[in-house]
C-alpha atoms as a PDB file:
ATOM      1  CA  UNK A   1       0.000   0.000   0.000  1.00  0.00           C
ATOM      2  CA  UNK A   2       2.397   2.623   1.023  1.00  0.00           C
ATOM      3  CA  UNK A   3       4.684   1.510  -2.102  1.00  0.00           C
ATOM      4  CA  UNK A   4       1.603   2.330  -4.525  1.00  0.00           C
ATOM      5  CA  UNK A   5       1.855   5.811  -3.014  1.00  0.00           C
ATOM      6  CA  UNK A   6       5.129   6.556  -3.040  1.00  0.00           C
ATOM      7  CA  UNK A   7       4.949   5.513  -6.757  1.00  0.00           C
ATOM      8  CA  UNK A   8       1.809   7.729  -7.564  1.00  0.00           C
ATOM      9  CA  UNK A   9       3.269  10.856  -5.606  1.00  0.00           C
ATOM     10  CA  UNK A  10       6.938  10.035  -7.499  1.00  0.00           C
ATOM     11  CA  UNK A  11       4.554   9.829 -10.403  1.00  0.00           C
ATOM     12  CA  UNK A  12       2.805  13.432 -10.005  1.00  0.00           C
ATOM     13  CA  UNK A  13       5.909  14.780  -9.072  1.00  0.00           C
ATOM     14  CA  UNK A  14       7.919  13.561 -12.443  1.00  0.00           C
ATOM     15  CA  UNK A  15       5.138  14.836 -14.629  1.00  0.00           C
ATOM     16  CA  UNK A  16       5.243  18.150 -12.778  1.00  0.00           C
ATOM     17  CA  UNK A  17       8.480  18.662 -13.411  1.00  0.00           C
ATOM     18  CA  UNK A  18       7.949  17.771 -17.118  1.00  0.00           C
ATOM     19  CA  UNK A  19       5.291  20.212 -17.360  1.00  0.00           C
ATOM     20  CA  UNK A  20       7.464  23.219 -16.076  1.00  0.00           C
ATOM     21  CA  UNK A  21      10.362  21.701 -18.170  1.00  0.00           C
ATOM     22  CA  UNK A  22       8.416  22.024 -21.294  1.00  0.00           C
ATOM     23  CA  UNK A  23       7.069  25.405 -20.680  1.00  0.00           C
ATOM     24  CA  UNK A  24      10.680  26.600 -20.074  1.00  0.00           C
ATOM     25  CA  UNK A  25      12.129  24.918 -23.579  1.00  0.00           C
ATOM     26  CA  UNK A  26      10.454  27.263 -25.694  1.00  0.00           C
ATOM     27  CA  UNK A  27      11.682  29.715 -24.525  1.00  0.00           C
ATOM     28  CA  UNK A  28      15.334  28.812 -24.795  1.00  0.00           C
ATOM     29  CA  UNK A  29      15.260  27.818 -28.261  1.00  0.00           C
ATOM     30  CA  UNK A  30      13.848  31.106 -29.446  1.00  0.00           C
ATOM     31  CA  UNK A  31      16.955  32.454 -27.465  1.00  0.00           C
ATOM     32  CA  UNK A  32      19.310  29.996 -28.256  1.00  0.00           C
ATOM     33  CA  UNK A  33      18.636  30.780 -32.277  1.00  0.00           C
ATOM     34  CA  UNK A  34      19.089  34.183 -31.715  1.00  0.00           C
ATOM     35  CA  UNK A  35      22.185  34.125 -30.073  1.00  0.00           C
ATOM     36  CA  UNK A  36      23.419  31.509 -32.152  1.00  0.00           C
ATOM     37  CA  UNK A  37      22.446  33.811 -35.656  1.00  0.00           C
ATOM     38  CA  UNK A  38      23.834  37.148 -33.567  1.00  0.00           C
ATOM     39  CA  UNK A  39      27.536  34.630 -33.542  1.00  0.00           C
ATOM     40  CA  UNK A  40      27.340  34.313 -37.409  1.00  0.00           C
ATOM     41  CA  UNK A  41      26.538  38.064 -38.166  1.00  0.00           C
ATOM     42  CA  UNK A  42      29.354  39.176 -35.939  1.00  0.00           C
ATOM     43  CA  UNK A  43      31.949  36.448 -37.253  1.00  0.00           C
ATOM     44  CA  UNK A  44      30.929  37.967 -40.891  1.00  0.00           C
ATOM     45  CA  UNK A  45      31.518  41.316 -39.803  1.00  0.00           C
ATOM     46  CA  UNK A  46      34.391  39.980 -38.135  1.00  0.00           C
ATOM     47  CA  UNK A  47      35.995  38.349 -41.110  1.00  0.00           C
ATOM     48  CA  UNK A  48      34.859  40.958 -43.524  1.00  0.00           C
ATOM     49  CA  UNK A  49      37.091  43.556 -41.715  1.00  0.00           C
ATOM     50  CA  UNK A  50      39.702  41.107 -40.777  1.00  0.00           C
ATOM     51  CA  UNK A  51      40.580  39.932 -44.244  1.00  0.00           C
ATOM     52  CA  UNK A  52      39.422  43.124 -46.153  1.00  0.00           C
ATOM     53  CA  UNK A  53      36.765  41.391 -48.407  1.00  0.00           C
ATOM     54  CA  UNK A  54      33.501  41.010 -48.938  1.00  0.00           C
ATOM     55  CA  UNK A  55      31.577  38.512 -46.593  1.00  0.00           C
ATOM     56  CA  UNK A  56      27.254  37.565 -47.265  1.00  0.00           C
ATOM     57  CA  UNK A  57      24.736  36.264 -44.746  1.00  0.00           C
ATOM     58  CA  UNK A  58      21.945  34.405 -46.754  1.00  0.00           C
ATOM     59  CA  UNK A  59      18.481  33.644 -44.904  1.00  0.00           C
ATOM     60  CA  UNK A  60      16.184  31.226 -46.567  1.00  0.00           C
ATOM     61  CA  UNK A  61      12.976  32.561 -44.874  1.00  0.00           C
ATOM     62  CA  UNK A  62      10.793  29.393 -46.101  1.00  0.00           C
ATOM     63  CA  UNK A  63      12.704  26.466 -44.577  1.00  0.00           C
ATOM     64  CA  UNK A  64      13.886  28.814 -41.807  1.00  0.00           C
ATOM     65  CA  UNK A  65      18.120  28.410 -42.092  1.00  0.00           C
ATOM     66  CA  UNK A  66      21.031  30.980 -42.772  1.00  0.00           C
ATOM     67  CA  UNK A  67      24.744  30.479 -43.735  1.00  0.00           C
ATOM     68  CA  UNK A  68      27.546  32.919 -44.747  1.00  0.00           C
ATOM     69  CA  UNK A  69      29.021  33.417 -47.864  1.00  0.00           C
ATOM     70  CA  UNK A  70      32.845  33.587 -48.100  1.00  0.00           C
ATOM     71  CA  UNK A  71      34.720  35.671 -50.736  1.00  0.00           C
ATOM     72  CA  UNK A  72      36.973  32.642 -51.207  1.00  0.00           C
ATOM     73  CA  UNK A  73      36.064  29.656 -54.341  1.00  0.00           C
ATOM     74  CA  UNK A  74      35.436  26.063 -53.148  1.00  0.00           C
ATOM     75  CA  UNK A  75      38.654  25.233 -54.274  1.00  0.00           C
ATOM     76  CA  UNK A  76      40.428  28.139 -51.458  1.00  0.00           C
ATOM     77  CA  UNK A  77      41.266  30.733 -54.456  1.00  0.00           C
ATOM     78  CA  UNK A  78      39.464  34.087 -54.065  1.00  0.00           C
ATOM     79  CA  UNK A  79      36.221  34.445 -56.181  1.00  0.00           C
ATOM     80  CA  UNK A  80      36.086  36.535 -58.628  1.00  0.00           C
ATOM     81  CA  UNK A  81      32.953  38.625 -59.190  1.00  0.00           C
ATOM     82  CA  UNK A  82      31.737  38.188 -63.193  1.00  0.00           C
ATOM     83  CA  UNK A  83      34.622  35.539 -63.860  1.00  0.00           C
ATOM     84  CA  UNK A  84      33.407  32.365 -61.222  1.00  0.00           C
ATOM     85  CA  UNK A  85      30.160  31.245 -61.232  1.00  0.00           C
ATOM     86  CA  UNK A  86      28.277  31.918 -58.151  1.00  0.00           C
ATOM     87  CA  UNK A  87      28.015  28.004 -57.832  1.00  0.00           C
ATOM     88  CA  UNK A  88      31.766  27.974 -57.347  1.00  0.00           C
ATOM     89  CA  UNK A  89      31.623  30.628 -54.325  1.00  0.00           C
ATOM     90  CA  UNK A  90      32.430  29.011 -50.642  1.00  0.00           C
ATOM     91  CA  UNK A  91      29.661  29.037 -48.339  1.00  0.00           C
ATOM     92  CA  UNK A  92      29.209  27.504 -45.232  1.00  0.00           C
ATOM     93  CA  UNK A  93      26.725  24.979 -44.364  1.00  0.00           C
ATOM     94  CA  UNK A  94      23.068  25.943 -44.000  1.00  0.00           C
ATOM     95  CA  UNK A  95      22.137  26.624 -40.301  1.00  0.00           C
ATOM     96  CA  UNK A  96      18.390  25.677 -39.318  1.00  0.00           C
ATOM     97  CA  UNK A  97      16.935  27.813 -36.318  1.00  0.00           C
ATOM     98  CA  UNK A  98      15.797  25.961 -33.610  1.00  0.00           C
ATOM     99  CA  UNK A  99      12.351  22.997 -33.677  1.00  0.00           C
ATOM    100  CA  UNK A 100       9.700  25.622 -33.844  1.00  0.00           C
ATOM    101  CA  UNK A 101      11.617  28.906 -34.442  1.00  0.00           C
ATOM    102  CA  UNK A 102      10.641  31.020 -37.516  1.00  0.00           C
ATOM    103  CA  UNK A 103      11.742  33.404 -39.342  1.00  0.00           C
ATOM    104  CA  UNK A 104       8.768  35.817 -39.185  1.00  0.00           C
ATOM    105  CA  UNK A 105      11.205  38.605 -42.071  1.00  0.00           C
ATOM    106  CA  UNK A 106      13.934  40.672 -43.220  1.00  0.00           C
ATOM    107  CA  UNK A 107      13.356  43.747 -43.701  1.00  0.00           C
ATOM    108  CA  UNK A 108      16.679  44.803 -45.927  1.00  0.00           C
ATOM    109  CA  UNK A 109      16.735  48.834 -46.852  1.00  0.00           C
ATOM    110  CA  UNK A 110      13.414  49.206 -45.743  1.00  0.00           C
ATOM    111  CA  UNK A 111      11.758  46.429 -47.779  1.00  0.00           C
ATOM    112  CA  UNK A 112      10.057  43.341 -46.233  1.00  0.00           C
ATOM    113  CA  UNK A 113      10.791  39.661 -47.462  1.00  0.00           C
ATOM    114  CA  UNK A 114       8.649  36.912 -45.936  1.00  0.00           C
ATOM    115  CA  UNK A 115       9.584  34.110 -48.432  1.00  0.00           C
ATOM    116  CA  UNK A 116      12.381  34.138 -50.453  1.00  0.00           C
ATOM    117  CA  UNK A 117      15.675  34.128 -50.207  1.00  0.00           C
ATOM    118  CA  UNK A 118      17.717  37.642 -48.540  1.00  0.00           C
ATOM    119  CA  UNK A 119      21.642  38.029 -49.182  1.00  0.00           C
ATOM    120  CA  UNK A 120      23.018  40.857 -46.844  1.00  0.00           C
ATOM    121  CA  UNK A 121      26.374  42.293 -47.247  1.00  0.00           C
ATOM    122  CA  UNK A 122      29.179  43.355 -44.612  1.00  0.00           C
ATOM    123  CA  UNK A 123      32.145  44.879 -46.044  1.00  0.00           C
ATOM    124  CA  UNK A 124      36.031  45.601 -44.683  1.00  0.00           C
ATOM    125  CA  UNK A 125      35.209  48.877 -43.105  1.00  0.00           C
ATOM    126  CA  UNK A 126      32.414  47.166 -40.899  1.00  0.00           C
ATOM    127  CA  UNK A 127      29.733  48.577 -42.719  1.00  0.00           C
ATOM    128  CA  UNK A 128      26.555  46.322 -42.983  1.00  0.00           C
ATOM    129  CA  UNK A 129      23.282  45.982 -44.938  1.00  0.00           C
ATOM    130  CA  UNK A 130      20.730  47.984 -43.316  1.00  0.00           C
ATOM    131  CA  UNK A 131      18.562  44.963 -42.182  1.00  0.00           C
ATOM    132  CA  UNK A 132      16.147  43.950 -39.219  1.00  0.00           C
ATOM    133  CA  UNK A 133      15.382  40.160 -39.006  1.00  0.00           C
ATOM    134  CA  UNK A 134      12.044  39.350 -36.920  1.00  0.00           C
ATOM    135  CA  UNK A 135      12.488  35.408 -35.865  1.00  0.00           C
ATOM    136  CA  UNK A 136       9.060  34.381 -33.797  1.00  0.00           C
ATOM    137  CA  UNK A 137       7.767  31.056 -32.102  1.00  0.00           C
ATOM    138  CA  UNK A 138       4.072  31.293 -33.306  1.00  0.00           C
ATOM    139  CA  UNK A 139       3.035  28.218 -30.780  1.00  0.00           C
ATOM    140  CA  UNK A 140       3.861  30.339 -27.885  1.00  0.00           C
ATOM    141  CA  UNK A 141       3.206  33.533 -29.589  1.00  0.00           C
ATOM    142  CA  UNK A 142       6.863  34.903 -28.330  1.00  0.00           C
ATOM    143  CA  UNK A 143       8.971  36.865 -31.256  1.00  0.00           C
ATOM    144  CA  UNK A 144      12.780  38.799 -31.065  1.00  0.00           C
ATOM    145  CA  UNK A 145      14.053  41.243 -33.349  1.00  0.00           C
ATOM    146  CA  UNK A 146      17.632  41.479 -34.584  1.00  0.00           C
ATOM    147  CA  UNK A 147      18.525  44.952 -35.906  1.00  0.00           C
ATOM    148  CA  UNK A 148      22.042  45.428 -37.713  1.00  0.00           C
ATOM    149  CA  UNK A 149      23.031  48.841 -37.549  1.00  0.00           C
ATOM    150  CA  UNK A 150      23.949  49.963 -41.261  1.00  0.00           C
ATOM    151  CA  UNK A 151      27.120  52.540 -40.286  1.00  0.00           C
ATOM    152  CA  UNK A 152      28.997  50.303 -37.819  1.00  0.00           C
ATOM    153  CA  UNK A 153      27.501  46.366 -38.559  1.00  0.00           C
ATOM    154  CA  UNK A 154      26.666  46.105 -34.785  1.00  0.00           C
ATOM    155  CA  UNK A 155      23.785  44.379 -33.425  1.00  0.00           C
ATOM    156  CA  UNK A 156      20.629  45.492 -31.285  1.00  0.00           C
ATOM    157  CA  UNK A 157      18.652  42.744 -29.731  1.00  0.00           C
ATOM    158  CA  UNK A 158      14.990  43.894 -28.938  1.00  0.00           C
ATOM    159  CA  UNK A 159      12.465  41.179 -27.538  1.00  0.00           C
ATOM    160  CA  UNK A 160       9.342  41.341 -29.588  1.00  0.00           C
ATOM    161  CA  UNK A 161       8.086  42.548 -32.542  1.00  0.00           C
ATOM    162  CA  UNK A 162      10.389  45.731 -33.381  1.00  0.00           C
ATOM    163  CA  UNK A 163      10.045  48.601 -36.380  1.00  0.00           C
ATOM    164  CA  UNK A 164      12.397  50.824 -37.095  1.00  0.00           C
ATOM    165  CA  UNK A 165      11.363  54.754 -37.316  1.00  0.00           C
ATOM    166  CA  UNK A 166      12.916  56.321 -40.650  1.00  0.00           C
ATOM    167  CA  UNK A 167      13.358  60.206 -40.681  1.00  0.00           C
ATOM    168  CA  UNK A 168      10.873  61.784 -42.805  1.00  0.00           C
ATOM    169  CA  UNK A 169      10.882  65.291 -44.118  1.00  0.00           C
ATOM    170  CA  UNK A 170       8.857  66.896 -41.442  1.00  0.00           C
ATOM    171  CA  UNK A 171      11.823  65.529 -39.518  1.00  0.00           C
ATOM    172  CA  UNK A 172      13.972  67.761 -40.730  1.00  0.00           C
ATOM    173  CA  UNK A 173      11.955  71.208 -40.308  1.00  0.00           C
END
């Protein structure tokens, strides 16, 4: 008797701490991918200034992945813009966000993608596409905005949904 209710309290207990485990996870992959996508803009930016070429970060916004583009040939050689074929360029693999992480869009220059691919730039003198990437879990309605500042390449984080302001005329009077 007692053993059946040390097994059914164990029991309650276990899927207690399931339950709380599970409501935590989500969480943590949403921040994990973000993280983990802030440590491949700033290694482009990184080796874009480092080695004084020309580095890419591609998103494919419908299966939800990114990788950077090198300036360097498969076979090590640098690529050569309107000689190699863009076939021939070194890129790394693909990198899927998180089970359940989206990318919600890019919004490069102040247009929005939702489902295509989006090649951003970062060049030698740090300089960076002016792009905001919106990644969301829609299950547990939680979203995170990257924002890569245009000038400098550097990264704001803002939780939630996040729009830029742009200076208008009136702005300016």
């Amino acid at each position: 008797m007692e053993l059946g209710i040390v097994l059914l309290i164990m029991g309650m207990v276990s899927l207690a701490v399931s339950v709380s485990f599970d409501a935590l996870v989500p969480r943590e992959r949403l921040n994990t991918s973000v993280r983990e996508l802030a440590d491949v803009l700033r290694r482009a930016r990184s080796e874009s200034v480092s080695r004084n070429a020309e580095y890419f970060v591609e998103y494919d916004m419908v299966e939800h992945r990114y990788r950077m583009i090198t300036p360097l040939s498969v076979d090590g050689l640098p690529w050569i813009e309107g000689v190699d074929h863009e076939d021939l360029r070194y890129a790394t693999n693909w990198e899927p966000l998180r089970p359940g992480v989206e990318f919600d869009s890019v919004t490069l220059a102040g247009t929005i993608y939702s489902e295509e691919l989006v090649r951003v730039r970062f060049d030698p003198l740090g300089s960076a596409s002016d792009h905001i990437i919106q990644l969301s879990q829609p299950r547990y309605e939680v979203a995170f905005t990257l924002e890569v500042l245009p000038l400098t390449g550097l990264i704001r984080f803002h939780e939630g949904i996040y729009a830029r302001d742009y200076p208008t005329d009136l702005d300016f009077n």
